[in-house]
C-alpha atoms as a PDB file:
ATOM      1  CA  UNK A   1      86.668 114.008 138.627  1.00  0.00           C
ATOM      2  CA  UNK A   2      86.747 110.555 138.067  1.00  0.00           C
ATOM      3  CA  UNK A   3      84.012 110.674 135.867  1.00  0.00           C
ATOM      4  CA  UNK A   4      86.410 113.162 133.272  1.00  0.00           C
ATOM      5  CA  UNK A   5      89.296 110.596 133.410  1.00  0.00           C
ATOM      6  CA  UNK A   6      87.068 108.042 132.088  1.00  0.00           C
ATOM      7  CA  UNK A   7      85.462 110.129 129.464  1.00  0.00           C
ATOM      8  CA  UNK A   8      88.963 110.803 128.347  1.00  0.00           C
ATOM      9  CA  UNK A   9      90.537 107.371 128.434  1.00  0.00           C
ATOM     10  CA  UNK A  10      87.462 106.159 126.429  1.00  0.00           C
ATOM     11  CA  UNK A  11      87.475 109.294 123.536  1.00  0.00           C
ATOM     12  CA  UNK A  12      91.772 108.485 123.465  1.00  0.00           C
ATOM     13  CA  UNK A  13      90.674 104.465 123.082  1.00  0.00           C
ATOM     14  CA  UNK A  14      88.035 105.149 120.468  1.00  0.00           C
ATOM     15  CA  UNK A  15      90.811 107.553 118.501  1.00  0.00           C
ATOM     16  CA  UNK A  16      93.224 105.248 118.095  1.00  0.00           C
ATOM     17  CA  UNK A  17      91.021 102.223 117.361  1.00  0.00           C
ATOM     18  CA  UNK A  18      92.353 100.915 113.660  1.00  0.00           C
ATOM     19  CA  UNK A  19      90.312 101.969 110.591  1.00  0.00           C
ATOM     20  CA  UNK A  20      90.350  98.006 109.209  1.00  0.00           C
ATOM     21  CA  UNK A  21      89.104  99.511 105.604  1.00  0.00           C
ATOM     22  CA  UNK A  22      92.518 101.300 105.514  1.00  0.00           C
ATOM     23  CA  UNK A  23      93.719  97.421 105.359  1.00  0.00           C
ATOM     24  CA  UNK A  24      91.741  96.227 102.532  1.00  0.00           C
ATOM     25  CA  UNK A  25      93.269  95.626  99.110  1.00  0.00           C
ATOM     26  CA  UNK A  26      90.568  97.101  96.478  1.00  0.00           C
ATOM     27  CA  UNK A  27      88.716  94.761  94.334  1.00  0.00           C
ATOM     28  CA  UNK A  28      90.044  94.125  90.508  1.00  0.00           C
ATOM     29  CA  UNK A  29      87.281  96.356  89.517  1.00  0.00           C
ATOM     30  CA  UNK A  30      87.700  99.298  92.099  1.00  0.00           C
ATOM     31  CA  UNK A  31      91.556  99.589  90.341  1.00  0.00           C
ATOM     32  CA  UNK A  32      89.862  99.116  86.849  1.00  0.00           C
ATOM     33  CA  UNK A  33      87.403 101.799  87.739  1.00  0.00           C
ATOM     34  CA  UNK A  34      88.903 104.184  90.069  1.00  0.00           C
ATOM     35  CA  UNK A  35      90.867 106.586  87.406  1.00  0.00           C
ATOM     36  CA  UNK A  36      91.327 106.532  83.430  1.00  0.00           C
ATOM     37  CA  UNK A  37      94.151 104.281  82.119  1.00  0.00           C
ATOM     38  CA  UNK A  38      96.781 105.895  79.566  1.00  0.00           C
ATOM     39  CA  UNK A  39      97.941 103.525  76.821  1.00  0.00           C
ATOM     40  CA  UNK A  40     101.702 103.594  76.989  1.00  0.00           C
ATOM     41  CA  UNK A  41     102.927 100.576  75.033  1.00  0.00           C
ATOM     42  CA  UNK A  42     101.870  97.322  73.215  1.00  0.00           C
ATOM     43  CA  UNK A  43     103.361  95.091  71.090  1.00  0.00           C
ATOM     44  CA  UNK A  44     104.783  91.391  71.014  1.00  0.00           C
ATOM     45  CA  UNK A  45     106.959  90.271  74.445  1.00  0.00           C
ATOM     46  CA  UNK A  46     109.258  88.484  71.752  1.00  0.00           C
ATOM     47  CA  UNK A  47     111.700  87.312  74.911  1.00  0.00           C
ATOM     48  CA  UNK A  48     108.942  86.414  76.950  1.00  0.00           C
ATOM     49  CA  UNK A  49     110.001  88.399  80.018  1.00  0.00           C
ATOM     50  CA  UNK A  50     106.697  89.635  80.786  1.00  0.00           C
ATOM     51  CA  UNK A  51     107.866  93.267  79.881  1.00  0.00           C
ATOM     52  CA  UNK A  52     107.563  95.478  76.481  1.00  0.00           C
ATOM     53  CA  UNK A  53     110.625  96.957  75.694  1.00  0.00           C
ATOM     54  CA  UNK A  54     111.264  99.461  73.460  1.00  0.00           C
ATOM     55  CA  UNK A  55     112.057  97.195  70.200  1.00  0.00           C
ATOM     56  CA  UNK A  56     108.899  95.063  70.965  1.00  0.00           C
ATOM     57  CA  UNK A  57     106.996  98.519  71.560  1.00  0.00           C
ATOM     58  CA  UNK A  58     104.386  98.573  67.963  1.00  0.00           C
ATOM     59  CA  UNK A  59     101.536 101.183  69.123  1.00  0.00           C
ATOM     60  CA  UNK A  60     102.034 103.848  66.410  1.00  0.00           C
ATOM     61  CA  UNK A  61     102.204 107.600  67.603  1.00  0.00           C
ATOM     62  CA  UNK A  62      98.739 107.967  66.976  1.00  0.00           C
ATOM     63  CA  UNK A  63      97.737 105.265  69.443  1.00  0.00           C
ATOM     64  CA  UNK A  64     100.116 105.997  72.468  1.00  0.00           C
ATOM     65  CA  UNK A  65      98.462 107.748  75.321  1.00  0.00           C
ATOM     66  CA  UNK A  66      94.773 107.601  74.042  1.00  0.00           C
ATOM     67  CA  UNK A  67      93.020 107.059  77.357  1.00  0.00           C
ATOM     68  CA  UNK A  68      90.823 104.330  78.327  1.00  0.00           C
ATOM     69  CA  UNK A  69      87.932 105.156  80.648  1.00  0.00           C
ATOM     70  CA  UNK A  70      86.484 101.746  82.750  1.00  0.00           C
ATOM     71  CA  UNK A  71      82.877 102.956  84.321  1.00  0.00           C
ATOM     72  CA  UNK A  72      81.676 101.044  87.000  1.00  0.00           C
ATOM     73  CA  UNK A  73      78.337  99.841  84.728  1.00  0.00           C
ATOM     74  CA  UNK A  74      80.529  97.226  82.211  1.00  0.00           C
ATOM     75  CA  UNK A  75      80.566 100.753  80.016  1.00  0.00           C
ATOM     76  CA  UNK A  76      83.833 102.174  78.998  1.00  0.00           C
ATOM     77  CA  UNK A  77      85.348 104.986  76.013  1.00  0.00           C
ATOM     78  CA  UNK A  78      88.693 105.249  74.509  1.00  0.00           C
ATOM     79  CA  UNK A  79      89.637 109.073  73.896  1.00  0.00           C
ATOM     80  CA  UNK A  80      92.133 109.580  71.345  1.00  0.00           C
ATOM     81  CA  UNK A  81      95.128 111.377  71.818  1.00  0.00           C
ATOM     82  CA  UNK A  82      95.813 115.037  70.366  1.00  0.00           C
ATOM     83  CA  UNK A  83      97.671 113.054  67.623  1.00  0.00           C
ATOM     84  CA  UNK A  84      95.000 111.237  66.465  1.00  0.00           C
ATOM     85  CA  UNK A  85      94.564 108.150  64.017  1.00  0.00           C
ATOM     86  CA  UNK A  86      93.052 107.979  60.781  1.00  0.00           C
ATOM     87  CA  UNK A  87      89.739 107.228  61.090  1.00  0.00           C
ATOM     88  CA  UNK A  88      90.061 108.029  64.543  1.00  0.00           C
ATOM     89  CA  UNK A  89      89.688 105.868  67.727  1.00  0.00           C
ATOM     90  CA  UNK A  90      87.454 107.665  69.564  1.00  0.00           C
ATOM     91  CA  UNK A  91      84.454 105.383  70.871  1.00  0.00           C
ATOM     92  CA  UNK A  92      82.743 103.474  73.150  1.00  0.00           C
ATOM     93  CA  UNK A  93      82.965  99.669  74.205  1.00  0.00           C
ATOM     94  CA  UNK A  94      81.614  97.266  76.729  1.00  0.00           C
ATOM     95  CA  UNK A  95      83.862  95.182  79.252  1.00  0.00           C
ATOM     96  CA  UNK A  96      83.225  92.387  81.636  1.00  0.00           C
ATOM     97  CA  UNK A  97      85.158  90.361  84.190  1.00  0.00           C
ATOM     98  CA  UNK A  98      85.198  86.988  83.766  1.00  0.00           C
ATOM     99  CA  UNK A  99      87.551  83.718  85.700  1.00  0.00           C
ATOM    100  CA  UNK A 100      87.408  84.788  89.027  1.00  0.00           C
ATOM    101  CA  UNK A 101      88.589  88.328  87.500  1.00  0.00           C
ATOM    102  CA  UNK A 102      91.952  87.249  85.835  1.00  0.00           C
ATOM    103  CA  UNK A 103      90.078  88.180  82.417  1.00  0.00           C
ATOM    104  CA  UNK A 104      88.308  90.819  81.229  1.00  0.00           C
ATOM    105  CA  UNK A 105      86.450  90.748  78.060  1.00  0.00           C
ATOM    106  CA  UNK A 106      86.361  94.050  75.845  1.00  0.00           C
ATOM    107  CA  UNK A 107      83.951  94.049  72.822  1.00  0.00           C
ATOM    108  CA  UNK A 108      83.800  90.045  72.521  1.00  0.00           C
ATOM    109  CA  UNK A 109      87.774  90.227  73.313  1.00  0.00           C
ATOM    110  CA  UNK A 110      89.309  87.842  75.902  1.00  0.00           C
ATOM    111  CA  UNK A 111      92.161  89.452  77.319  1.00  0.00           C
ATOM    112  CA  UNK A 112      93.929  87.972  80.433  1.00  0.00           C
ATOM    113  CA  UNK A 113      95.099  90.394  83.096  1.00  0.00           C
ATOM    114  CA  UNK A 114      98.778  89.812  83.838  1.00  0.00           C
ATOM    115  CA  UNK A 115      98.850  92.384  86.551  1.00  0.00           C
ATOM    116  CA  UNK A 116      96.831  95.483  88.023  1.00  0.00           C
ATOM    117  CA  UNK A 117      98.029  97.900  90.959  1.00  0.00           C
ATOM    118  CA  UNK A 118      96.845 101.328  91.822  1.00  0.00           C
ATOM    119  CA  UNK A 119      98.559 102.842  88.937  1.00  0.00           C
ATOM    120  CA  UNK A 120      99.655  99.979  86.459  1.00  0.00           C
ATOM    121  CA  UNK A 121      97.637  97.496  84.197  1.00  0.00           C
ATOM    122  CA  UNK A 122      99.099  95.062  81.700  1.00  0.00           C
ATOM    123  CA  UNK A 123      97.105  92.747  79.949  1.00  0.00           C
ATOM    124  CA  UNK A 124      97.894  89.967  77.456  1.00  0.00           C
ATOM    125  CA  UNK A 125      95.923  89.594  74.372  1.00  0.00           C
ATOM    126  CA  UNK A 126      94.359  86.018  74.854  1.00  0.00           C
ATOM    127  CA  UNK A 127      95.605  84.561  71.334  1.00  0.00           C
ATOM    128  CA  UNK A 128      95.708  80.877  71.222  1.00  0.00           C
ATOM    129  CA  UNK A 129      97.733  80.986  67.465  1.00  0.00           C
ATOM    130  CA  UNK A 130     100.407  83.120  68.295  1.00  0.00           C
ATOM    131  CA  UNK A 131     103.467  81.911  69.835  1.00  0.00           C
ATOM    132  CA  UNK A 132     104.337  85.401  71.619  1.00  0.00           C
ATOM    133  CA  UNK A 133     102.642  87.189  73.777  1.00  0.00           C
ATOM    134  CA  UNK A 134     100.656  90.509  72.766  1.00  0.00           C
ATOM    135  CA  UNK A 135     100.812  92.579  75.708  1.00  0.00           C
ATOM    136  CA  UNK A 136      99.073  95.743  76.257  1.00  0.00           C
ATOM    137  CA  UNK A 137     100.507  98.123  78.729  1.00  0.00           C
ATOM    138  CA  UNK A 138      98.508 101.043  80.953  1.00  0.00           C
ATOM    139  CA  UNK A 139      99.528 103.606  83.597  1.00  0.00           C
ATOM    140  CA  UNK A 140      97.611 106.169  85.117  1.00  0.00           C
END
């Protein structure tokens, strides 16, 4: 009978040990990769808050919500939305993490990411000439 007890204090012991990969925050590229990004706004952060608001918003109707597809191979596609632009965007393009993965470089473009969570992404359109910020914003 003993024998039980301790069969059953050790199963209970090894059910509640933690999961410590629960715990771990996902890599830059996990969040890039994990689900397609929607584009939802871009344009000039004129007041600098970090933030595009509607008057700073300048992605025409045929660019908003085209979706942007990060694979895990530095590949990636941008599928136009039903609205879409003259010639259209539709395509492929190549991306890379760069700086300790606070950039990411899209087709020979150096953008800096100002923040990335499980379902946002805003990145800032690494301009040296232009007083503003360009700002890019995704959601999922």
């Amino acid at each position: 009978m003993k024998q039980v007890w301790i069969a059953i204090a050790a199963i209970t012991i090894l059910a509640c040990k933690k999961d410590n990969n629960h715990n771990t925050p996902k890599s830059t590229k996990e969040l890039l990769t994990q689900q397609h990004w929607i584009n939802v706004a871009g344009g000039f952060d004129e007041n600098g808050n970090g933030v595009i608001e509607s008057n700073e918003n300048a992605l025409i109707d045929c660019e908003k919500n085209n979706t942007y597809i990060f694979n895990a191979d530095g590949t990636g596609s941008i599928v136009d939305n039903p609205a879409a632009c003259t010639p259209p965007i539709d395509g492929n393009f190549t991306w890379e993490l760069t700086n300790d993965n606070e950039h990411i470089i899209v087709n020979q473009q150096s953008l800096s990411i100002v923040r990335i969570t499980e379902s946002d992404l805003l990145l800032k359109v690494d301009v040296q000439a232009v007083p503003p910020s360009f700002l890019l914003e995704y959601h999922h």
